[in-house]
Protein backbone atom coordinates (compact mmCIF):
# COMPACT_ATOMS: atom_id res chain seq x y z
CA UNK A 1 18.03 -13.52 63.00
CA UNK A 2 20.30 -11.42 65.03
CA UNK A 3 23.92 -10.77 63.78
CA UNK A 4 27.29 -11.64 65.45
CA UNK A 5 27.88 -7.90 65.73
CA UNK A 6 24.61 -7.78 67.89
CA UNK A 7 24.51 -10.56 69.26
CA UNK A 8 28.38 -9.97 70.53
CA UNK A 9 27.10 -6.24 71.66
CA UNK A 10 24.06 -7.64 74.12
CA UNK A 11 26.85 -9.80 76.33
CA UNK A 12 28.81 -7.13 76.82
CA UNK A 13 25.69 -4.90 77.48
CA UNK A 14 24.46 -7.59 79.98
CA UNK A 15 28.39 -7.77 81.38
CA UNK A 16 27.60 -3.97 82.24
CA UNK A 17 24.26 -4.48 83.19
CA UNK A 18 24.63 -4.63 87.24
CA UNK A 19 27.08 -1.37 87.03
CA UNK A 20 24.36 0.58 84.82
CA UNK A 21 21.53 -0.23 87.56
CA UNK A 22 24.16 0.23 90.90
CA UNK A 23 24.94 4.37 88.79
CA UNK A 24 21.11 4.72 88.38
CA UNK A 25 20.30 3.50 91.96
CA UNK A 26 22.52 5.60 93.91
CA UNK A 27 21.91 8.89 92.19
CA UNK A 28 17.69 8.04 92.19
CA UNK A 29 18.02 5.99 95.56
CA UNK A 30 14.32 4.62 94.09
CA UNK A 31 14.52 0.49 92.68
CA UNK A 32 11.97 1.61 90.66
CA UNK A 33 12.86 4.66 88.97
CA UNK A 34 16.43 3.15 89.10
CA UNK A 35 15.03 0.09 86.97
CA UNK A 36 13.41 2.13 84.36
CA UNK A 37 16.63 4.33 84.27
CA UNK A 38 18.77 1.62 83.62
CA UNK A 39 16.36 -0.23 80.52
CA UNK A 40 16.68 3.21 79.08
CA UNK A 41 20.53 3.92 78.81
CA UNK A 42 20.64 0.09 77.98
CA UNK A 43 18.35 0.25 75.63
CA UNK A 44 19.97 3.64 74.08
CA UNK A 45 23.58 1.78 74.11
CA UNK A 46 22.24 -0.78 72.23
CA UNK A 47 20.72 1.08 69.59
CA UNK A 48 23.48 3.34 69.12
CA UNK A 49 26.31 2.83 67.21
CA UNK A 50 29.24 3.94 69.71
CA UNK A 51 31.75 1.49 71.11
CA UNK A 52 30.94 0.51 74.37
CA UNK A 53 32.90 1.06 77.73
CA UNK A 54 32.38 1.41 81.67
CA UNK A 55 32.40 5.32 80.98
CA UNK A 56 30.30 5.25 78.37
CA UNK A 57 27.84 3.25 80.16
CA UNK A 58 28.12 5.45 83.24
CA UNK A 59 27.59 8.27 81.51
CA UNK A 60 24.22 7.01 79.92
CA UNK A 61 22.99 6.04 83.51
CA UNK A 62 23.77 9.12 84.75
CA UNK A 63 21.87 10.95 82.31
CA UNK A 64 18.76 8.89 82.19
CA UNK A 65 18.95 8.56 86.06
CA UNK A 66 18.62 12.84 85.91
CA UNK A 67 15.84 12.89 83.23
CA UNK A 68 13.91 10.68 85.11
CA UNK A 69 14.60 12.52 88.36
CA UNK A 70 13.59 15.49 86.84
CA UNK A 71 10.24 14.22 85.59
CA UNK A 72 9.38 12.64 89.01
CA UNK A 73 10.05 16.20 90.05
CA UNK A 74 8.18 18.29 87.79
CA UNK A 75 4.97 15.17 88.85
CA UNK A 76 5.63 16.16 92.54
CA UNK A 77 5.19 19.87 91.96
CA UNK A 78 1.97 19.36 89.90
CA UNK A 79 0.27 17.32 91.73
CA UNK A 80 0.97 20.49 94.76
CA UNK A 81 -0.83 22.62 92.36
């Protein structure tokens, strides 16, 4: 059984949701990587015990959005090899 404290921490996540994927989308301009990007910083808010807020939010999607960008990167140059 979820708690209140959970429970009241997913609506706001899902209130943020759409601004999380819009950060990850324009810095990967890729739906899918942008997708993946955005279940991870959501994901990480949620487990985390920081208050949330737009910057903190932003600030997950940005760094997610990177990691991933990176990755897809270092794949690219690989598969050159």
């Amino acid at each position: 059984m979820k708690t209140k404290c959970s429970t009241d921490k997913l609506l706001r996540l899902r209130e943020m949701e759409q601004d999380c994927y819009s950060a990850c989308h324009y810095l990967l301009q890729n739906e899918e990587l942008a997708v993946t990007a955005a279940q991870q910083a959501l994901t990480e808010l949620f487990r985390s015990e920081s208050s949330l807020n737009p910057e903190i939010v932003k600030a997950s999607a940005i760094r997610h959005s990177l990691m991933l960008l990176a990755e897809s990167r270092s794949a690219a140059v690989c598969a050159l090899v």
